[in-house]
C-alpha atoms as a PDB file:
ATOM      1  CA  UNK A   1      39.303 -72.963  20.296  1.00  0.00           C
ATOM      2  CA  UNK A   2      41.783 -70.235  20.363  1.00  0.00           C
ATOM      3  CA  UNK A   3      45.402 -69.989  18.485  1.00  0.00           C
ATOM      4  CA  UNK A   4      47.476 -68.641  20.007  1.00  0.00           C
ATOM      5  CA  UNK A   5      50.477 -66.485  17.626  1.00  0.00           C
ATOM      6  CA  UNK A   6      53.755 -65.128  19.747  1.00  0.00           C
ATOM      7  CA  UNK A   7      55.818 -62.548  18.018  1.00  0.00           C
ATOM      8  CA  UNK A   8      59.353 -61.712  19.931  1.00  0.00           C
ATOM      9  CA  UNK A   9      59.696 -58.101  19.062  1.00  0.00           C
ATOM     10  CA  UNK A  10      62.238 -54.676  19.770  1.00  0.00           C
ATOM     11  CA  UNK A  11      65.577 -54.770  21.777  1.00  0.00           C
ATOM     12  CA  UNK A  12      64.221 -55.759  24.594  1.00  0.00           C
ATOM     13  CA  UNK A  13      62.494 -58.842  23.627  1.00  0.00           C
ATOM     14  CA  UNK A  14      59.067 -58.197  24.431  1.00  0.00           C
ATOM     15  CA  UNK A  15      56.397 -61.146  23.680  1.00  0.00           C
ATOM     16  CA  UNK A  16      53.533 -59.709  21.692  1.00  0.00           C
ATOM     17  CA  UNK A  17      50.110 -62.149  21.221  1.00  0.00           C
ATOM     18  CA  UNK A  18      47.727 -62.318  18.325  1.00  0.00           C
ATOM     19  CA  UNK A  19      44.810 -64.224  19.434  1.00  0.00           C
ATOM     20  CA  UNK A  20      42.448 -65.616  17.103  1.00  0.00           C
ATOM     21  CA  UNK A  21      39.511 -68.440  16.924  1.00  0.00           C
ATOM     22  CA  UNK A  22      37.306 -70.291  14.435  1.00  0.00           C
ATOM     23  CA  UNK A  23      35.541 -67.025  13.858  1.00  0.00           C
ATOM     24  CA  UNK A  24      38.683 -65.004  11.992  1.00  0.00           C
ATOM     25  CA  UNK A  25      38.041 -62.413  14.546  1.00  0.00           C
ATOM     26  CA  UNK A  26      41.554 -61.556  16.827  1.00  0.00           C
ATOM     27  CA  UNK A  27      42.724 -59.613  19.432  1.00  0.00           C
ATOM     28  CA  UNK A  28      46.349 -58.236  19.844  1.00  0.00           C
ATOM     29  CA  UNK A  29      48.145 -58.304  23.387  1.00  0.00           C
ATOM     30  CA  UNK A  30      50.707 -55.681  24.338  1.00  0.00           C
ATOM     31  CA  UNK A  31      52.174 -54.694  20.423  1.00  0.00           C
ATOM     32  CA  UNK A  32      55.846 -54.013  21.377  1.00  0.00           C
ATOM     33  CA  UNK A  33      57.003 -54.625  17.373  1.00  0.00           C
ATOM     34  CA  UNK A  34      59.172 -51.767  16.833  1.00  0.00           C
ATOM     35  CA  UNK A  35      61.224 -52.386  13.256  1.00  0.00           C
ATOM     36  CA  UNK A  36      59.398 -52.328  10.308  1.00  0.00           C
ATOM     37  CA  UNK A  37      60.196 -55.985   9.467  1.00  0.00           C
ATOM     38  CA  UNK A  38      58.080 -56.812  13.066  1.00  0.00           C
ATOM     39  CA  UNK A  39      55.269 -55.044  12.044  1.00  0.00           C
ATOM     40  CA  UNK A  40      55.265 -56.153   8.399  1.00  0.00           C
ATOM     41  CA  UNK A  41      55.418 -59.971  10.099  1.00  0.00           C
ATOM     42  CA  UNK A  42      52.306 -59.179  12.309  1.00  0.00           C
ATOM     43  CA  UNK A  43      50.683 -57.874   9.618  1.00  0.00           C
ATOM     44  CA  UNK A  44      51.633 -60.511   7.052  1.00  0.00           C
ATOM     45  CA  UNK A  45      50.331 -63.090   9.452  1.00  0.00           C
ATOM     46  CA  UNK A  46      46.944 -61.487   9.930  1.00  0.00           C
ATOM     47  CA  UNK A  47      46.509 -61.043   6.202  1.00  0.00           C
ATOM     48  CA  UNK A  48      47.103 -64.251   5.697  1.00  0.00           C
ATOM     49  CA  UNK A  49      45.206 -66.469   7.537  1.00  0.00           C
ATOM     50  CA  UNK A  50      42.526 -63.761   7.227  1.00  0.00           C
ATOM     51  CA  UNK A  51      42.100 -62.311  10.245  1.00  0.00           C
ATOM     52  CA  UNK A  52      40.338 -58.873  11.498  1.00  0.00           C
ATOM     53  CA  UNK A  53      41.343 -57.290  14.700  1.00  0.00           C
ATOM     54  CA  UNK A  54      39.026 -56.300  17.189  1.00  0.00           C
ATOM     55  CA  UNK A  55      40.975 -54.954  20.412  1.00  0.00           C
ATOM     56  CA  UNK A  56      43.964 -53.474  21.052  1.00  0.00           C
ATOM     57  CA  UNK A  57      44.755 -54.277  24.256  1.00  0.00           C
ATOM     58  CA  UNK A  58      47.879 -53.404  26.605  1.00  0.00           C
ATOM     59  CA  UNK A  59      48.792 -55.044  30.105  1.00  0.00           C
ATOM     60  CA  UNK A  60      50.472 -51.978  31.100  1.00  0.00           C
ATOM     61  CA  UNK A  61      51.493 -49.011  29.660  1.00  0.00           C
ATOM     62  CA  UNK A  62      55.779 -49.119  29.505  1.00  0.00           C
ATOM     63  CA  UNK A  63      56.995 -48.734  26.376  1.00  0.00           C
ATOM     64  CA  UNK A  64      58.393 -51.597  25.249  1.00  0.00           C
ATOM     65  CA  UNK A  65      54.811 -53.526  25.348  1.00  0.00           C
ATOM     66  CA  UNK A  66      53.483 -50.143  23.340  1.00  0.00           C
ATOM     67  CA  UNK A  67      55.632 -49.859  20.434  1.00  0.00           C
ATOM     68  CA  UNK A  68      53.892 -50.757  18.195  1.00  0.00           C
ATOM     69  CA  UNK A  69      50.778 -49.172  19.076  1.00  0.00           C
ATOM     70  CA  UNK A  70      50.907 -46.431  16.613  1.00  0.00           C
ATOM     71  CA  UNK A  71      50.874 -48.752  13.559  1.00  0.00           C
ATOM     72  CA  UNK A  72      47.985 -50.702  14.589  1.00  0.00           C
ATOM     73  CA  UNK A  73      46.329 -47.516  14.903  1.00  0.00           C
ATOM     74  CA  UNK A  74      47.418 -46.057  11.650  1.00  0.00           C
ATOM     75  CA  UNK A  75      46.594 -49.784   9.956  1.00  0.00           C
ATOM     76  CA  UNK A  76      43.520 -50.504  11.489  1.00  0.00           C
ATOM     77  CA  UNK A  77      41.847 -47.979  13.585  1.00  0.00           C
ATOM     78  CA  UNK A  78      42.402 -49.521  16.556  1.00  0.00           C
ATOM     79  CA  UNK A  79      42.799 -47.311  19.457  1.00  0.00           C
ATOM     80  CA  UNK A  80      45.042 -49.199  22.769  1.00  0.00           C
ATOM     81  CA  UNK A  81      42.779 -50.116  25.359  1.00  0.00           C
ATOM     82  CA  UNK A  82      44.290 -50.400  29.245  1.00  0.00           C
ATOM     83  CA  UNK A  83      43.694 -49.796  32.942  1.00  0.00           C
ATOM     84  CA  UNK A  84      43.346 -46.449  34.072  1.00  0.00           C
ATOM     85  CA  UNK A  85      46.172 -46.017  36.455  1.00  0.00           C
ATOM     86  CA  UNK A  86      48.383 -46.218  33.659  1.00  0.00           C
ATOM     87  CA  UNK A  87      47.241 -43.517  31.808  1.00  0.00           C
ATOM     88  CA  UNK A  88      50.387 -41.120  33.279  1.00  0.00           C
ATOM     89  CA  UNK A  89      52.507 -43.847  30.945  1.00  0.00           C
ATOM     90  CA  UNK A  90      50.277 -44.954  27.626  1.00  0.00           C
ATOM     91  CA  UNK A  91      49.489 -40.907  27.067  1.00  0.00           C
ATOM     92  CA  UNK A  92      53.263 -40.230  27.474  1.00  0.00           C
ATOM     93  CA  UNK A  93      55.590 -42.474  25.344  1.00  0.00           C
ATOM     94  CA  UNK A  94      57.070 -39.782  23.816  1.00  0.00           C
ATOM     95  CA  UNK A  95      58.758 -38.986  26.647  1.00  0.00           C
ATOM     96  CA  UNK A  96      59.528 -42.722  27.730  1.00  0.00           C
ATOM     97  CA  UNK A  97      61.184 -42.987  24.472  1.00  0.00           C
ATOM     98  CA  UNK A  98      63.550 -40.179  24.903  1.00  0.00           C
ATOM     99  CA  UNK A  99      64.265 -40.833  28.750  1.00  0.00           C
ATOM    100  CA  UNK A 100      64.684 -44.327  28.795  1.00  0.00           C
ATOM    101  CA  UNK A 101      65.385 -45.253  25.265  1.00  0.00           C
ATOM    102  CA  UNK A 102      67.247 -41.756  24.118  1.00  0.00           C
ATOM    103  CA  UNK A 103      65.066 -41.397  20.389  1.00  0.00           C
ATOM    104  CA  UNK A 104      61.870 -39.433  19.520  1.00  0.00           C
ATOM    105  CA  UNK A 105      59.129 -41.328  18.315  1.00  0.00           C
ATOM    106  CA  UNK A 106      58.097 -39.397  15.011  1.00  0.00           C
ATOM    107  CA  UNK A 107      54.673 -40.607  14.657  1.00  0.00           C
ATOM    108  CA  UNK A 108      51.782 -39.232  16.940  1.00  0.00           C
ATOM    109  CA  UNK A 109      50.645 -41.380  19.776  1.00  0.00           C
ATOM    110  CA  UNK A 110      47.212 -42.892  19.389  1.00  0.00           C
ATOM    111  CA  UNK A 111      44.086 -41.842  21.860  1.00  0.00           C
ATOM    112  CA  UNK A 112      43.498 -44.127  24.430  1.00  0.00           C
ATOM    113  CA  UNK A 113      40.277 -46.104  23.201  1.00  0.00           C
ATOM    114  CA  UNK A 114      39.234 -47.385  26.484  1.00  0.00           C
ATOM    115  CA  UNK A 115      39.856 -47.856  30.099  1.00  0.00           C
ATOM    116  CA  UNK A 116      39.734 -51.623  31.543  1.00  0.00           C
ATOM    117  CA  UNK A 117      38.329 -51.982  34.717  1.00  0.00           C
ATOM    118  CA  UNK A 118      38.733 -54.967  37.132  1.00  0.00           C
ATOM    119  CA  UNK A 119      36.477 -58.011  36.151  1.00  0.00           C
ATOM    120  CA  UNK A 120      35.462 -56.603  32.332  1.00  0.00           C
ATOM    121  CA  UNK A 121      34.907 -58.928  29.579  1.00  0.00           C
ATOM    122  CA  UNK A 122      36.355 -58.072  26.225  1.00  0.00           C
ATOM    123  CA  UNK A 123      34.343 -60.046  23.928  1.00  0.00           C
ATOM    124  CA  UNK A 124      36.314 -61.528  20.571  1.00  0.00           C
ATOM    125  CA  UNK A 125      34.607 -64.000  17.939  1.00  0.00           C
ATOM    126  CA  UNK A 126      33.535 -67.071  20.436  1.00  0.00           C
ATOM    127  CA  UNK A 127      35.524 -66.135  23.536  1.00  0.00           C
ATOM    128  CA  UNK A 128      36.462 -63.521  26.415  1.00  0.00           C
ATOM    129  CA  UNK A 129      38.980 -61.830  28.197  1.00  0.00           C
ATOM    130  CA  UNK A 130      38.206 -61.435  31.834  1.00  0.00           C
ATOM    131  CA  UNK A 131      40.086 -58.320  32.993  1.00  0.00           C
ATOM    132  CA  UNK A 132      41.867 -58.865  36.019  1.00  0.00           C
ATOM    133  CA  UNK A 133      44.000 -55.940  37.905  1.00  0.00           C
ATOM    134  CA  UNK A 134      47.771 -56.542  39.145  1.00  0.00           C
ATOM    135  CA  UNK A 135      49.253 -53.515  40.435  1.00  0.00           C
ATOM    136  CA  UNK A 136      52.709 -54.002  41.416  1.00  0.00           C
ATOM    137  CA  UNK A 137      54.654 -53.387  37.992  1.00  0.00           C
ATOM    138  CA  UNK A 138      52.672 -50.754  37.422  1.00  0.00           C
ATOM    139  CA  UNK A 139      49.904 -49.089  39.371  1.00  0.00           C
ATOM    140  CA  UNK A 140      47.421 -50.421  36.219  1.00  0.00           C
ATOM    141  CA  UNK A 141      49.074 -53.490  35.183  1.00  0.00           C
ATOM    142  CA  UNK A 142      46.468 -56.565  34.155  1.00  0.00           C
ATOM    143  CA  UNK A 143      45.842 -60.047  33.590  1.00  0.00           C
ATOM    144  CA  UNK A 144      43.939 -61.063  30.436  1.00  0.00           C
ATOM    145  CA  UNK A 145      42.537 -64.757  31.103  1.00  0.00           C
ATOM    146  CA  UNK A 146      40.140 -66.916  29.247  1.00  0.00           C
ATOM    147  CA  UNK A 147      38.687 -69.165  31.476  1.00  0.00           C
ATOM    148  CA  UNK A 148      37.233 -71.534  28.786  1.00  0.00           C
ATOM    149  CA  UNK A 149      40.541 -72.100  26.740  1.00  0.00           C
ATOM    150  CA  UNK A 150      42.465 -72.090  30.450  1.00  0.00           C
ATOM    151  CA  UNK A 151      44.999 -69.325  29.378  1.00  0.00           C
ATOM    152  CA  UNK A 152      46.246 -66.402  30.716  1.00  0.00           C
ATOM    153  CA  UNK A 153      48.265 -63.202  29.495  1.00  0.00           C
ATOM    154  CA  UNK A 154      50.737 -61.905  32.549  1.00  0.00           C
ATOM    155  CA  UNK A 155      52.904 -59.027  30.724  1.00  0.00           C
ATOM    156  CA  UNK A 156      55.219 -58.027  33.374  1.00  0.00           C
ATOM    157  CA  UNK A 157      53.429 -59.228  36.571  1.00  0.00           C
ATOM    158  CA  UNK A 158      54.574 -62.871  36.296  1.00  0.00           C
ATOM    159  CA  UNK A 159      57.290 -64.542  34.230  1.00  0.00           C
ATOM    160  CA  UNK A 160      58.574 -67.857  33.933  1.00  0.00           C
ATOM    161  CA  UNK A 161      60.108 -68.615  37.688  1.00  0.00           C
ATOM    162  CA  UNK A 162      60.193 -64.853  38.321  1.00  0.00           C
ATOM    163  CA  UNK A 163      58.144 -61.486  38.600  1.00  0.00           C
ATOM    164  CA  UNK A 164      57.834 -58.089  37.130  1.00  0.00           C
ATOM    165  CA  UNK A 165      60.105 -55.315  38.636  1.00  0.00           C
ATOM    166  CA  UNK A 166      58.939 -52.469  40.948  1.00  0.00           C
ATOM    167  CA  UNK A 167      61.377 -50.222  40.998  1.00  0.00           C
ATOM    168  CA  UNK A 168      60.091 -47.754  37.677  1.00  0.00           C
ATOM    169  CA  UNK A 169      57.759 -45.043  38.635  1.00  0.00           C
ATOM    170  CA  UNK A 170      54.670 -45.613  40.075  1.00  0.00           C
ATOM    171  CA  UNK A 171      55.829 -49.554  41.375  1.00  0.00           C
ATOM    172  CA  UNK A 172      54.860 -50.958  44.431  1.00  0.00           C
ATOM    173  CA  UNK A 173      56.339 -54.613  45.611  1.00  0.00           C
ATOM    174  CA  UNK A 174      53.803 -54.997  48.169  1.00  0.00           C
ATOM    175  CA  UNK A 175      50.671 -54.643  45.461  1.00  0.00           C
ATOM    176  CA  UNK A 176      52.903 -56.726  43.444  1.00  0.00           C
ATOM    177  CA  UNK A 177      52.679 -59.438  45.931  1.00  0.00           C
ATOM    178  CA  UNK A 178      49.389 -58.482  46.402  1.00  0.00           C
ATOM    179  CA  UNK A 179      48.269 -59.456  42.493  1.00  0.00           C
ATOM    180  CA  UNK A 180      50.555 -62.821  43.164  1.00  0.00           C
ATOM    181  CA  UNK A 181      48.133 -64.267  45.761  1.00  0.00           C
ATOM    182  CA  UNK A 182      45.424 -62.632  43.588  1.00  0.00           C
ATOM    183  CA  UNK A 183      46.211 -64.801  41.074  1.00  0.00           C
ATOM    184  CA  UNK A 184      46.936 -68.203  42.463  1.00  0.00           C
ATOM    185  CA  UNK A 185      43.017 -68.030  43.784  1.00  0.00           C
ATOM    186  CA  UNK A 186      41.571 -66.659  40.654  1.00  0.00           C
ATOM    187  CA  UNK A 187      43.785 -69.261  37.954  1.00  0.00           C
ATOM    188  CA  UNK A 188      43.477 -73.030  38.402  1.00  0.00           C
ATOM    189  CA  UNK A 189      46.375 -74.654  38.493  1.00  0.00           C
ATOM    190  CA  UNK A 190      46.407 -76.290  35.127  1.00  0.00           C
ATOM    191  CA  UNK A 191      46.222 -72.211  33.369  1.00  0.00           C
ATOM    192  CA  UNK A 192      48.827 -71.598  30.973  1.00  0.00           C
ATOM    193  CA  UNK A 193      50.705 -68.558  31.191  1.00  0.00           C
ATOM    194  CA  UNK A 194      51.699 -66.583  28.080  1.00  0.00           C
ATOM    195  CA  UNK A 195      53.941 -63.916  29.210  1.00  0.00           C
ATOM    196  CA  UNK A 196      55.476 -60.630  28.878  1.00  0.00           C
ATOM    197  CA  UNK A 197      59.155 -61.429  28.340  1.00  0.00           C
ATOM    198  CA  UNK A 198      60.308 -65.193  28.286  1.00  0.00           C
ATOM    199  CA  UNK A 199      59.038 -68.357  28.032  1.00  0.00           C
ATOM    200  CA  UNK A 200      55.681 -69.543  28.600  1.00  0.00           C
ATOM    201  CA  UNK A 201      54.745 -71.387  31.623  1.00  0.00           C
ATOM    202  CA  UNK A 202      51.645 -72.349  33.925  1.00  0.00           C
ATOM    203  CA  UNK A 203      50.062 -71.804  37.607  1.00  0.00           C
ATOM    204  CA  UNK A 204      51.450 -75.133  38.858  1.00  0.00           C
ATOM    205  CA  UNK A 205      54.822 -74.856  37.677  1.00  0.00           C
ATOM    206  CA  UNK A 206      55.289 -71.389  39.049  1.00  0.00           C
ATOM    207  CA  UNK A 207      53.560 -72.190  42.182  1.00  0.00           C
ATOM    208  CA  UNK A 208      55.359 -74.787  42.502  1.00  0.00           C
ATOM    209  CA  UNK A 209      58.996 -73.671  41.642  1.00  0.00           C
ATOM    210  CA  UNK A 210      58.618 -69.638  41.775  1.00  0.00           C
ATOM    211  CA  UNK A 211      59.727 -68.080  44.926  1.00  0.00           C
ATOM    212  CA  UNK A 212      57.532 -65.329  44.659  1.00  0.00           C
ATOM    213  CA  UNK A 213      54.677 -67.523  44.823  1.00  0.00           C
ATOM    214  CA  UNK A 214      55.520 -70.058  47.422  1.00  0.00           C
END
């Protein structure tokens, strides 16, 4: 079984997801911590319930979900991992920290690790992470869902009674809609939805109550 641990992180309130199970092995979804009392937290709570990170992962590449990127890196050697099509943003937050944020980031920006690609499995302790791709937010935005433990992590496609916006570079409403009807055929109803910014939330309530969905 998986535990889920949410840590609400930088100014713009960014959910960021250690994911653990029985095996003490973890992944980390979208690290947006930015102050160093957020990453001494995330830290603090992987040392102590003794847990060792295997993935780096990112649902897009906008800042605010990459923060803290750079001290996972420098900590432990993990390298972010994302879609492709967002490499023109995860290779450049230097310069979405000074044009939409007005600072320099003083530490260098970790290599991309890997590339996801539609339908992967990312392999932690007992469990996976199918890989599925929503453009719309971004051109490489994705879904990480684990079938067995019926969750799913949105970032900025879908939120609690609401979507991800189009209208930064690269954004595309129609693919957005696109990834929507994607994703009410590929997540049973009963999926929980841990995402981006916001509350958490589930297939049936937002197909039910979300008008993007409907």
């Amino acid at each position: 079984m998986i535990e889920v641990k949410t840590f609400v992180v930088n100014p713009i309130q960014e959910n960021t997801f250690v994911v653990s199970d029985e095996t003490k092995e973890a992944v980390i979804i979208d690290c947006g911590a930015l102050y160093p009392s957020e990453h001494q937290a995330i830290k603090r709570y992987l040392s102590n319930n003794e847990l060792t990170l295997k993935h780096l992962l990112c649902t897009h590449g906008h800042l605010d979900h990459c923060f803290g990127n750079i001290t996972i890196y420098e900590e432990f050697g993990l390298k972010p991992e994302v879609m492709a099509d967002d490499e023109f943003l995860i290779t450049k937050l230097d310069e979405q920290a000074r044009n939409l944020f007005g600072f320099t980031l003083e530490d260098a920006i970790p290599p991309v690790g890997h590339y996801l690609t539609e339908c992967e499995l990312i392999t932690f302790g007992n469990h996976q992470l199918k890989v599925i791709a929503t453009p719309g937010h971004t051109p490489g935005s994705a879904v990480f869902y684990c079938e067995e433990e019926g969750v799913a992590f949105t970032g900025d496609t879908l939120f609690y009674m609401s979507v991800g916006r189009t209208d930064f570079e690269r954004g595309s409403y129609s693919q957005l809609m696109e990834s929507l009807e994607k994703l009410k055929q590929q997540l049973p109803p009963a999926t929980k939805l841990y995402t981006g910014h916001g509350p958490s939330t589930s297939m049936e309530a937002e197909m039910r109550g979300n008008m993007y969905l409907r």
